[in-house]
N, C-alpha and C. Protein backbone atom coordinates (compact mmCIF):
# COMPACT_ATOMS: atom_id res chain seq x y z
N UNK A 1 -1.14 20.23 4.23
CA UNK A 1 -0.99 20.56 2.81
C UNK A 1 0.20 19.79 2.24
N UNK A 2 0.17 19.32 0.73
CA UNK A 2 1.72 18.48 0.32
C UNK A 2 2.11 19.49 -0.32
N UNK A 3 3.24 18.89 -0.60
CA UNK A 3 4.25 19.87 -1.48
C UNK A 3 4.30 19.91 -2.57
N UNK A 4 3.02 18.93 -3.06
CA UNK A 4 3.00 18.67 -4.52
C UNK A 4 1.19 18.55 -5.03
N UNK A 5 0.47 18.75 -6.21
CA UNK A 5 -0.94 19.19 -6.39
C UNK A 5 -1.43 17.35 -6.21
N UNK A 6 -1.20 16.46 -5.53
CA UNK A 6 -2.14 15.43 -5.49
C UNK A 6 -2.39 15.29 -4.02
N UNK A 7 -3.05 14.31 -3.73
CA UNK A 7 -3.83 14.11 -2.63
C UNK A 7 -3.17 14.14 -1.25
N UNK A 8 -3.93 14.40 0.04
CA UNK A 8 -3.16 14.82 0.98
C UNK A 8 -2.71 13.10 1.64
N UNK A 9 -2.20 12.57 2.72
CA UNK A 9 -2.08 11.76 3.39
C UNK A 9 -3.57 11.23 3.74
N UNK A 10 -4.21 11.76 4.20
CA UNK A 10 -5.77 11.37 4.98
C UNK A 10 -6.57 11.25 3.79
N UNK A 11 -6.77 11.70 2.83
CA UNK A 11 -7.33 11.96 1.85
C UNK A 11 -6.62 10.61 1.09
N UNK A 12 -5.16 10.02 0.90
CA UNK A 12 -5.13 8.88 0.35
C UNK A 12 -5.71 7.76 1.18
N UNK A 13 -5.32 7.82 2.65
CA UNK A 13 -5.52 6.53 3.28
C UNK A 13 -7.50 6.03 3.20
N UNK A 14 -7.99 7.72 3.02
CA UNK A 14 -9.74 6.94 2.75
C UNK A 14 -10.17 6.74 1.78
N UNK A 15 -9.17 7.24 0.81
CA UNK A 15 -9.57 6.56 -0.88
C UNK A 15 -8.72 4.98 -1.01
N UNK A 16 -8.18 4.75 0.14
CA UNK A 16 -7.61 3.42 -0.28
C UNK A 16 -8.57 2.39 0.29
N UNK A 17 -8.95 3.24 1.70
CA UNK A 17 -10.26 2.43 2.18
C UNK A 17 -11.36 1.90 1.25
N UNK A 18 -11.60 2.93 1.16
CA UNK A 18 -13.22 2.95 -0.26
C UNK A 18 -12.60 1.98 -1.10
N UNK A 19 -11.37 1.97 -1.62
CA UNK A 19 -11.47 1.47 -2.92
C UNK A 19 -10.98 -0.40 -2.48
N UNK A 20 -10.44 -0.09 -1.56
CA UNK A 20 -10.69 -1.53 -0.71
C UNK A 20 -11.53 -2.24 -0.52
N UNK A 21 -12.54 -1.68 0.40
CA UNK A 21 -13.55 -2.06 0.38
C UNK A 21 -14.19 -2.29 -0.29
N UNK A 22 -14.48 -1.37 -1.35
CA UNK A 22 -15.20 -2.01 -2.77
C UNK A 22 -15.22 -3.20 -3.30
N UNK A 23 -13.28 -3.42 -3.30
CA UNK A 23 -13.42 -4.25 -4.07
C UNK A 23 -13.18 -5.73 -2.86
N UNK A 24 -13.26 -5.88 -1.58
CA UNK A 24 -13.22 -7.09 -0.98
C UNK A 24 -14.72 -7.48 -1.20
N UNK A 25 -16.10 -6.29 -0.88
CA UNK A 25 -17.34 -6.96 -1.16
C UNK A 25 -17.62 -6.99 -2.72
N UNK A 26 -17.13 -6.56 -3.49
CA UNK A 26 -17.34 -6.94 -5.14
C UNK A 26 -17.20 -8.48 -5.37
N UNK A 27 -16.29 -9.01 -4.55
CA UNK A 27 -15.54 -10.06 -5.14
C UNK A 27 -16.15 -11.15 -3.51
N UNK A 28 -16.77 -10.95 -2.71
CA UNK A 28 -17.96 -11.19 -1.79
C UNK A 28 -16.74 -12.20 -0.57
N UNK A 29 -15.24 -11.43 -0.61
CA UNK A 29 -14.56 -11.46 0.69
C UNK A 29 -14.80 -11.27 1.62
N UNK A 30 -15.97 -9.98 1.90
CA UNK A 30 -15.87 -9.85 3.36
C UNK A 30 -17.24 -8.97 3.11
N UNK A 31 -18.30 -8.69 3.89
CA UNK A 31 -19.69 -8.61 3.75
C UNK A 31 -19.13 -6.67 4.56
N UNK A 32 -20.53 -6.20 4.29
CA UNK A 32 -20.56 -4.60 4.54
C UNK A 32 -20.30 -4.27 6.07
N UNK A 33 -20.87 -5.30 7.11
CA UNK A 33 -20.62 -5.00 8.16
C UNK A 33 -19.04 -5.32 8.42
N UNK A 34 -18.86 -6.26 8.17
CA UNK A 34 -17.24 -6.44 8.53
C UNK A 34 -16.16 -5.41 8.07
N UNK A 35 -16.59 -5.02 6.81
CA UNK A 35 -15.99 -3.87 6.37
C UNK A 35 -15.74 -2.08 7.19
N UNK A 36 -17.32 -1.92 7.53
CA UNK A 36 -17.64 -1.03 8.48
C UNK A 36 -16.67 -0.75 9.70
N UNK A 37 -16.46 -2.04 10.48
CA UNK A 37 -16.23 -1.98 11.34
C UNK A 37 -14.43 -2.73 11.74
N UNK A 38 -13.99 -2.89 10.35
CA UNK A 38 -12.24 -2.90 9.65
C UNK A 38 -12.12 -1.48 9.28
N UNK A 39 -13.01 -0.94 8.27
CA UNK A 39 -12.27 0.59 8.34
C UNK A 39 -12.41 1.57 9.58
N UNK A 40 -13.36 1.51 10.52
CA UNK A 40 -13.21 2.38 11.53
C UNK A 40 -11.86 1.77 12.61
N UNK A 41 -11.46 0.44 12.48
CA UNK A 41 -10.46 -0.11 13.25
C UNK A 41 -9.06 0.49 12.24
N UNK A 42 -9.35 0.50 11.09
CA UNK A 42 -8.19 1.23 10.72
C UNK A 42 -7.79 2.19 10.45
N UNK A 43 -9.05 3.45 10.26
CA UNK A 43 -9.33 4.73 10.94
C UNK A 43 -8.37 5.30 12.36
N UNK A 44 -8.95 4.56 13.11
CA UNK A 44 -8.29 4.73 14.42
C UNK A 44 -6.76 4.24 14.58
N UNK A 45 -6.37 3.29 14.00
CA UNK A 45 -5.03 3.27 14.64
C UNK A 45 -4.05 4.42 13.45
N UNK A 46 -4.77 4.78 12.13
CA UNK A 46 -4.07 5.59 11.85
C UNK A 46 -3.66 6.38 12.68
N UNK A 47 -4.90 7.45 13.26
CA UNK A 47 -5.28 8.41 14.18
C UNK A 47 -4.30 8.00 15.69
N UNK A 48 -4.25 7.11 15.92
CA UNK A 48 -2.98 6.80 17.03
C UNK A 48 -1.69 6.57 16.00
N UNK A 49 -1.46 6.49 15.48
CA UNK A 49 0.15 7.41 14.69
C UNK A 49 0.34 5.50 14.41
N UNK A 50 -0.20 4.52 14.41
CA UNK A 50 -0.03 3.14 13.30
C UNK A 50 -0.53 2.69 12.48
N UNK A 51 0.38 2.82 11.29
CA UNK A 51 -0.30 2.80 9.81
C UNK A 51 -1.36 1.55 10.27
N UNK A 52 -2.12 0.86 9.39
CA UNK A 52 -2.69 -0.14 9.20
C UNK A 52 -3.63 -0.63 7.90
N UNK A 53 -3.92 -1.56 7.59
CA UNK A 53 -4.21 -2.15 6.40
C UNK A 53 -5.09 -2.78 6.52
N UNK A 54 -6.86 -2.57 5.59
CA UNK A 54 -7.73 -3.03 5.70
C UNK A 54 -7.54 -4.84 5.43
N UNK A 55 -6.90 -5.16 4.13
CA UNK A 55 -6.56 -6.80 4.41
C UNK A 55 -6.26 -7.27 5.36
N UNK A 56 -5.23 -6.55 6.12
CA UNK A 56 -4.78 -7.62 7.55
C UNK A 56 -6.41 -7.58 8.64
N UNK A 57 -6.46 -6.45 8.91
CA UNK A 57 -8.22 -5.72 9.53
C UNK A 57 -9.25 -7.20 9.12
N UNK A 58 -9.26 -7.18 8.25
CA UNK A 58 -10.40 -8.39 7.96
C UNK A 58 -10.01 -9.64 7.99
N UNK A 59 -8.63 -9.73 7.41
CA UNK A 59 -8.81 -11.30 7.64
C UNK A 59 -8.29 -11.56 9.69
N UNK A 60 -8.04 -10.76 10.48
CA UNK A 60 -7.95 -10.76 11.78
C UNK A 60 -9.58 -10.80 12.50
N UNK A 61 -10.51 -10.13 11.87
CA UNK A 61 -11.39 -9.64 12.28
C UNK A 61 -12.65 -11.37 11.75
N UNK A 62 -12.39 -11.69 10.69
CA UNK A 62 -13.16 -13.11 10.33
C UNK A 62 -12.62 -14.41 11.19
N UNK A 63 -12.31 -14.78 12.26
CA UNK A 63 -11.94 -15.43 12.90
C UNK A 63 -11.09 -16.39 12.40
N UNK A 64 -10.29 -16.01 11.76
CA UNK A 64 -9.22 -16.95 11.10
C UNK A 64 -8.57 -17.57 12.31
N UNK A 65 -8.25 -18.88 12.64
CA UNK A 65 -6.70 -19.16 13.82
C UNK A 65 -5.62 -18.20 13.15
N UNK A 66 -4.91 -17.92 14.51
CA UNK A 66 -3.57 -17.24 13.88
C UNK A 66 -2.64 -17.97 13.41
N UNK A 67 -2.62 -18.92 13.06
CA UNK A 67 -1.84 -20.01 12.52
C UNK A 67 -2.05 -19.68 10.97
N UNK A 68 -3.52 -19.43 10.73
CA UNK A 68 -3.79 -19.15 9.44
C UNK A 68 -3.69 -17.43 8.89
N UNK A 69 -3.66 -16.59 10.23
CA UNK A 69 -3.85 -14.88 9.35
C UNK A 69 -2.71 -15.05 8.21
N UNK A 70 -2.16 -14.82 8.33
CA UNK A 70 -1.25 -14.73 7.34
C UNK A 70 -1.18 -15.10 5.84
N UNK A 71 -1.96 -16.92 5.91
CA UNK A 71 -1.86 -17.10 4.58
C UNK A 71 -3.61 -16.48 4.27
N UNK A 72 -4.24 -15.97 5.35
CA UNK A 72 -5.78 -15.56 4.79
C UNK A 72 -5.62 -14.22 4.04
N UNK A 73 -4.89 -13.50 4.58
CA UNK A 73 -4.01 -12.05 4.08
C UNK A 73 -3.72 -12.23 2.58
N UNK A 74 -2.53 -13.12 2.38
CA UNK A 74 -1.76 -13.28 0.74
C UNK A 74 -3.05 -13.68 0.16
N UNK A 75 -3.74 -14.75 0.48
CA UNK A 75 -4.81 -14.84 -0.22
C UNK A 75 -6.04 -13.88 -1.05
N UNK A 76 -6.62 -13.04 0.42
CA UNK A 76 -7.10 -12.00 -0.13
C UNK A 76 -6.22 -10.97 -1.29
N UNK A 77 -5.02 -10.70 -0.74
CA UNK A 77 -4.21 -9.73 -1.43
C UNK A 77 -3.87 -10.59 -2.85
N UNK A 78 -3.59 -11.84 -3.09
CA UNK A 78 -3.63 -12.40 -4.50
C UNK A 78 -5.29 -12.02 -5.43
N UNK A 79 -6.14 -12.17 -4.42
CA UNK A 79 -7.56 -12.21 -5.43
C UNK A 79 -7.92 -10.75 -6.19
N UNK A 80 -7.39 -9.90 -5.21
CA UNK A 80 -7.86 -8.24 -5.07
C UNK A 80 -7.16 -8.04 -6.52
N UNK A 81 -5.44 -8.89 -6.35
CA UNK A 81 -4.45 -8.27 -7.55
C UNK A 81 -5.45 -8.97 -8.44
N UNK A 82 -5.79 -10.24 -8.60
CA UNK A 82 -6.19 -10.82 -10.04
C UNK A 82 -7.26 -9.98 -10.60
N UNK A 83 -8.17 -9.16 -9.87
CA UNK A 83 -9.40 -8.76 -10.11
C UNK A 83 -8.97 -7.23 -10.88
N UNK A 84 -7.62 -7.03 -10.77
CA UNK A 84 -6.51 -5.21 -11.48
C UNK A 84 -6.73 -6.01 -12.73
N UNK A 85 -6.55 -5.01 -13.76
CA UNK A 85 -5.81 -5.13 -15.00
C UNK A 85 -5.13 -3.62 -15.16
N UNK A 86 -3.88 -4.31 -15.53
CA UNK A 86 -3.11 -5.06 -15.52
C UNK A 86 -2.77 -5.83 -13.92
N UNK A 87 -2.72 -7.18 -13.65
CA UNK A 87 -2.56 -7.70 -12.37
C UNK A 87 -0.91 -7.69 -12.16
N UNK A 88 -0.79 -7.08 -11.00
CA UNK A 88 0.16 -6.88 -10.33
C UNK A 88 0.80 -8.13 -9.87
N UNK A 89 2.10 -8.51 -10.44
CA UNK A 89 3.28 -9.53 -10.00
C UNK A 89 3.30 -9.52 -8.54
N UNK A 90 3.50 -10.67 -8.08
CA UNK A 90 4.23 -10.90 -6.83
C UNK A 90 5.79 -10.87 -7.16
N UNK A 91 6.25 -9.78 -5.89
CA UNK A 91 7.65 -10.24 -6.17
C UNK A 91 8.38 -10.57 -4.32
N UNK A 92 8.36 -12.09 -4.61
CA UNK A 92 9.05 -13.15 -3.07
C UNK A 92 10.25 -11.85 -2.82
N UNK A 93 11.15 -11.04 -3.36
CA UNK A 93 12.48 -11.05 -3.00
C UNK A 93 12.68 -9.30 -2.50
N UNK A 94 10.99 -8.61 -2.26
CA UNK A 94 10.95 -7.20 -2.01
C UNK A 94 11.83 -6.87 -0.94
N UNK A 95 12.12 -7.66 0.06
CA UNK A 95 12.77 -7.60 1.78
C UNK A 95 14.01 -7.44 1.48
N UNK A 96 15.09 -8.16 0.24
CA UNK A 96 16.28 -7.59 -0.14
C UNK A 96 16.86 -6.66 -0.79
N UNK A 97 15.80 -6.09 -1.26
CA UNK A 97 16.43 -4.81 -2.51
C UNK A 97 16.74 -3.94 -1.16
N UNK A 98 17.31 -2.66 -1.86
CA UNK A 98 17.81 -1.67 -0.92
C UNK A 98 16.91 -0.47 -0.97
N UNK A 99 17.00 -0.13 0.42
CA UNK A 99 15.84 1.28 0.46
C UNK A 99 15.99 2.53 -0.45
N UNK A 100 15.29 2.86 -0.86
CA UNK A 100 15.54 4.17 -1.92
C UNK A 100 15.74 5.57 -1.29
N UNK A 101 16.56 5.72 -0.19
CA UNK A 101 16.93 6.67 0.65
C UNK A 101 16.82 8.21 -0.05
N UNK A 102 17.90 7.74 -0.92
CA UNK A 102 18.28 9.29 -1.86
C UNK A 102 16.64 9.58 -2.43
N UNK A 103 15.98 8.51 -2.74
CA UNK A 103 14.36 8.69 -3.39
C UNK A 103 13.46 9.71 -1.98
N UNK A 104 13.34 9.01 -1.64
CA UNK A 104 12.67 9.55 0.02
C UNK A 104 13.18 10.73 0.26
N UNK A 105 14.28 11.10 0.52
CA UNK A 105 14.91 12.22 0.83
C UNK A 105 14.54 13.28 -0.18
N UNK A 106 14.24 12.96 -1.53
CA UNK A 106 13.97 14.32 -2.96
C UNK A 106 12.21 14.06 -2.37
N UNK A 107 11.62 13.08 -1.71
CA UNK A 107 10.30 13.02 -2.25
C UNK A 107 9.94 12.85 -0.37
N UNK A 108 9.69 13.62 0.37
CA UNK A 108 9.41 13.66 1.96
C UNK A 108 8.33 13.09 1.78
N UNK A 109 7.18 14.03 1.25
CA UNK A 109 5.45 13.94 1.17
C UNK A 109 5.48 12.14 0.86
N UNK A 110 5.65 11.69 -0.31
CA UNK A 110 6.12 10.23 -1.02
C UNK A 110 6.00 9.55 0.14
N UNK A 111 7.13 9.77 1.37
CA UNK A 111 7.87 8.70 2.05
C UNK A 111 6.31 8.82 3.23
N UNK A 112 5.86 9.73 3.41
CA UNK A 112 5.02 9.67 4.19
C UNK A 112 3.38 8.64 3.97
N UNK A 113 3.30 9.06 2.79
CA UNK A 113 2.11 7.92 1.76
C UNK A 113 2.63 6.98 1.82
N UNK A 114 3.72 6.85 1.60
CA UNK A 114 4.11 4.89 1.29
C UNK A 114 3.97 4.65 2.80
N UNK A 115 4.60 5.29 4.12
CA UNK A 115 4.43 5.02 5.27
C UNK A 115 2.94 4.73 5.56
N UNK A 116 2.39 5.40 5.21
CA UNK A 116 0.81 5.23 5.46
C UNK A 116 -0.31 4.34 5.16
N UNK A 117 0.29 4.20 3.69
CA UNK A 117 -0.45 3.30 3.45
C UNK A 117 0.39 1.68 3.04
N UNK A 118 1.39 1.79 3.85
CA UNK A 118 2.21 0.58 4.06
C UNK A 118 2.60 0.07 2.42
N UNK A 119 3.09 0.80 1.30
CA UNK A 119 3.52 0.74 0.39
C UNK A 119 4.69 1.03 -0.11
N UNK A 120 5.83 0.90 0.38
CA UNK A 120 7.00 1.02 0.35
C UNK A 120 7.69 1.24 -1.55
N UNK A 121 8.29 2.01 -1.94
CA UNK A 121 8.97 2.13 -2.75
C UNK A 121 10.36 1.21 -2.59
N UNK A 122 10.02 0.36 -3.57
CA UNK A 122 10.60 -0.73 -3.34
C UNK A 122 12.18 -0.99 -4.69
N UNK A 123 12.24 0.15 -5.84
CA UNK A 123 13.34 0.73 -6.54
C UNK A 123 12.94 2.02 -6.89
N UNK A 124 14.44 2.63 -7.31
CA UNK A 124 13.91 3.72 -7.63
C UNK A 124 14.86 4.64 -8.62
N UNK A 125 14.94 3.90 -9.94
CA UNK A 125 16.33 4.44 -11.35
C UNK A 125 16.03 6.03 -11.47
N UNK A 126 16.62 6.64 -11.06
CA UNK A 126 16.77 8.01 -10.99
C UNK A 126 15.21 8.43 -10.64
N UNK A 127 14.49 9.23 -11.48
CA UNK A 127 13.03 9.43 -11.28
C UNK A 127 12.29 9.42 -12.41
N UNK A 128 12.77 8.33 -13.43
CA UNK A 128 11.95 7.82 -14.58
C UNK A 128 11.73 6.48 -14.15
N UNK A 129 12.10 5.13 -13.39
CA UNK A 129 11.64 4.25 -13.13
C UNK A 129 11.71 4.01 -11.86
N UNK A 130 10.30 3.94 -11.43
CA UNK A 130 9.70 3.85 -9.83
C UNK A 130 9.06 2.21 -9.15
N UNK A 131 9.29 1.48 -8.54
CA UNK A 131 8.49 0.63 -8.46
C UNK A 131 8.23 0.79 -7.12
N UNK A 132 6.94 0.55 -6.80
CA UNK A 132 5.86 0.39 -5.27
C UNK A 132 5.32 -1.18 -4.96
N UNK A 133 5.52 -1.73 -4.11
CA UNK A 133 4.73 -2.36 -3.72
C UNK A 133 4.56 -2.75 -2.22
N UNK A 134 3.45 -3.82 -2.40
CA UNK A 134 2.59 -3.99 -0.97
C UNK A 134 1.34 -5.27 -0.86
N UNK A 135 1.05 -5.85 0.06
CA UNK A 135 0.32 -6.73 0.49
C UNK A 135 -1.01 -6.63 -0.14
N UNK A 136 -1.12 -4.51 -0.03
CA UNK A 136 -2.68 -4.20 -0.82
C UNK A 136 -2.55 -3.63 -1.75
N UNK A 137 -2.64 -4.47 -3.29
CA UNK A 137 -2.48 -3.84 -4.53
C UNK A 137 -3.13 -2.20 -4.97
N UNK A 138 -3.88 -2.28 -3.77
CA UNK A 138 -5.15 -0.82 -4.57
C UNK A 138 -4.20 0.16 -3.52
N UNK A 139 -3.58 0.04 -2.51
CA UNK A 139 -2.40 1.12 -1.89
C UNK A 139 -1.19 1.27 -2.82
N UNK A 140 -0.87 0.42 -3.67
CA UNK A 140 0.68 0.26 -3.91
C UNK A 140 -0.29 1.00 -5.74
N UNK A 141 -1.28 0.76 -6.05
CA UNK A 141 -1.66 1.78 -6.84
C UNK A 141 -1.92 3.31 -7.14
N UNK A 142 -2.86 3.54 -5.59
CA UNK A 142 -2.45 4.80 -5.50
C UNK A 142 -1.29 5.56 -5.09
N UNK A 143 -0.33 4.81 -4.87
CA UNK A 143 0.94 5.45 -4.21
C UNK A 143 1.87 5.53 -5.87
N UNK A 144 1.44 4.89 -6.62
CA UNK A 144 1.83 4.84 -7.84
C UNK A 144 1.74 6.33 -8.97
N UNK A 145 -0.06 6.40 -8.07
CA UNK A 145 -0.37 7.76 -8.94
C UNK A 145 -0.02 8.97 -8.36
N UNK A 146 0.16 8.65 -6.61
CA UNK A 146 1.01 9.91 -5.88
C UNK A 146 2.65 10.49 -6.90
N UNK A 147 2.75 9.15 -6.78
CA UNK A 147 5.03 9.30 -7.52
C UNK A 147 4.60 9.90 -8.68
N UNK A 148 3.46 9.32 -9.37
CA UNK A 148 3.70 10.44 -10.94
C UNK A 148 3.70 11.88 -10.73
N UNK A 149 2.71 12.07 -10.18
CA UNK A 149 2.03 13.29 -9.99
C UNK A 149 3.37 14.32 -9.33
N UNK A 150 4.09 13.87 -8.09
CA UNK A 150 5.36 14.54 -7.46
C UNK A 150 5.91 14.35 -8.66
N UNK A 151 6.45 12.98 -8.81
CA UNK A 151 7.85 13.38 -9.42
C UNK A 151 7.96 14.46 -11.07
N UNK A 152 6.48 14.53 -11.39
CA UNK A 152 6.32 15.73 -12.72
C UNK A 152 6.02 16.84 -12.04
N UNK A 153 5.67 16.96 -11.34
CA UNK A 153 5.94 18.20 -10.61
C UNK A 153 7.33 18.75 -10.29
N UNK A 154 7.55 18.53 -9.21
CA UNK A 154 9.31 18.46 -8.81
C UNK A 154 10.05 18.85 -10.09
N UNK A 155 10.11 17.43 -10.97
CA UNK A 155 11.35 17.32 -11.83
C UNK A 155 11.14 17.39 -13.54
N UNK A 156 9.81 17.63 -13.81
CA UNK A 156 8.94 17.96 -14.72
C UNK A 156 8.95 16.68 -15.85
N UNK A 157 9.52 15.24 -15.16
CA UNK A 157 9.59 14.06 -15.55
C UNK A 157 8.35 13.33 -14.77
N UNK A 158 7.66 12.37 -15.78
CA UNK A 158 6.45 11.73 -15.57
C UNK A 158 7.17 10.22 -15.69
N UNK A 159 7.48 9.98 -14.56
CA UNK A 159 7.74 8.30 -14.19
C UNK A 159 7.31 7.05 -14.95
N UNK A 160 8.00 6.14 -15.32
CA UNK A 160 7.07 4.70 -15.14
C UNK A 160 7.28 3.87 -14.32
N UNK A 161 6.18 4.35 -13.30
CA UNK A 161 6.02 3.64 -12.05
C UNK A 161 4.89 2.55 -11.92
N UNK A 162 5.90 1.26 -12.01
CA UNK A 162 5.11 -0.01 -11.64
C UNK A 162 4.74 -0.45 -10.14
N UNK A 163 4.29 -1.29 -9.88
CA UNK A 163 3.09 -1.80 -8.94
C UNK A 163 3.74 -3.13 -8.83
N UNK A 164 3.52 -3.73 -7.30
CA UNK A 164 3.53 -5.25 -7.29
C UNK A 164 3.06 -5.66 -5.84
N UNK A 165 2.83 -7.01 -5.78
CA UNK A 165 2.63 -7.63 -4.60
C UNK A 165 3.91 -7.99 -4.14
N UNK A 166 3.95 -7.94 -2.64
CA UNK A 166 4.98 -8.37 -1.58
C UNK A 166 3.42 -9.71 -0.45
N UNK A 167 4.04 -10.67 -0.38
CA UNK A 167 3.48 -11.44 0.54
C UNK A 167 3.36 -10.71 1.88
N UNK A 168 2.85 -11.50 3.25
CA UNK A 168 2.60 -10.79 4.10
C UNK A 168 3.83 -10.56 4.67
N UNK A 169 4.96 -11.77 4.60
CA UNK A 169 6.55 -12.26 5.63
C UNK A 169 7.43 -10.87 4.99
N UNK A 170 7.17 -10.28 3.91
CA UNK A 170 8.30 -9.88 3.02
C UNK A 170 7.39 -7.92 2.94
N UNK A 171 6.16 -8.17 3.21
CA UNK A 171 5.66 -6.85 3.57
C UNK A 171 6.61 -6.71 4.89
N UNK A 172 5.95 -7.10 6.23
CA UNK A 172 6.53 -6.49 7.17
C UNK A 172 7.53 -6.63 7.09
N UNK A 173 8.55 -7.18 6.52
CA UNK A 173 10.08 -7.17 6.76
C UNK A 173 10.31 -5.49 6.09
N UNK A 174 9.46 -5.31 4.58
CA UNK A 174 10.00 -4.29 3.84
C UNK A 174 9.54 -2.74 4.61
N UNK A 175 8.64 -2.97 5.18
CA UNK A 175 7.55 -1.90 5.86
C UNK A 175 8.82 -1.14 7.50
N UNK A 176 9.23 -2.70 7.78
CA UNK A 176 9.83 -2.32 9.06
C UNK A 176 11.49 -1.53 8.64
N UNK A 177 11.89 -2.15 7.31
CA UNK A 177 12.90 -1.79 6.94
C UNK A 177 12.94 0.14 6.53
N UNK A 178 11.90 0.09 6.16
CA UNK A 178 11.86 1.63 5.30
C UNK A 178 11.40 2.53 6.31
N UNK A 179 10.48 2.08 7.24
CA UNK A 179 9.73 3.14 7.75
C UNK A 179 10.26 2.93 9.40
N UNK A 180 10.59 2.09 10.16
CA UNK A 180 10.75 1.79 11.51
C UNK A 180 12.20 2.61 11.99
N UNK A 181 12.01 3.78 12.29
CA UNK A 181 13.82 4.53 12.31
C UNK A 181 13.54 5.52 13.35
């Protein structure tokens, strides 16, 4: 159960699936079987206690060289953002800002979703301006609509919490920074 009326942890990570998935075969990235068989791979390592992310899942799973996962990743994760409106900024410099500790600490449930679905809260100006981001724009969205939902709850203030892309080098740096303790 959360501590706040929006969605549970499991309940975000398979609406991020779905809405993942949707949109990699909308946009004809990655076909139904490959999908199938990326979300049950990322199903499971949730279920073994490691977050994981349908973008990395597929472009590992399409036989990319590993020379290339990485830029097959930003790639997908650039097309997914162009296909949002409003499309979500890349921002190169997510790995240096500072962790939003005091944020995490008022918001537990929060720190656990961004853990999950590898979306790190990436600032955080008291609890009227929030920013999230991540490799998978449609995680760093719903983790967007998690923070409203807590932080008007909690503090009876409704956030403006923005969204952005982090590349893949500057995800795991930010992912390992916030959550690896």
């Amino acid at each position: 159960m959360s501590a706040h009326p929006g969605r549970d942890v499991a309940a975000a990570i398979e609406e991020c699936l779905t809405r993942t998935s949707e949109a990699l075969l909308e946009l004809g990235l990655a076909s139904r079987e490959e999908l199938t068989r990326c979300e049950n791979a990322v199903r499971q390592s949730h279920e073994d206690g490691h977050p994981g992310d349908l973008i990395e899942a597929i472009a590992h799973l399409q036989g990319n060289p590993p020379d290339q996962v990485t830029s097959v990743m930003n790639q997908l994760s650039e097309k997914i953002a162009r296909s949002l409106s409003p499309t979500p900024p890349m921002i190169p410099f997510a790995a240096r800002l500072i962790t939003p500790t005091a944020f995490y600490e008022a918001f537990p449930e929060i720190r656990k979703l961004c853990k999950a679905l590898l979306s790190p809260v990436v600032y955080a100006e008291d609890t009227d301006a929030i920013g999230t981001a991540s490799l998978n724009p449609i995680a760093a969205m719903i983790v967007a609509e998690e923070i409203q939902i807590a932080a008007q709850f909690q503090t009876g203030i409704r956030p403006f919490v923005s969204i952005a892309l982090i590349d893949f080098d500057g995800w795991a740096a930010v992912t390992r920074k916030h959550f690896e303790r």
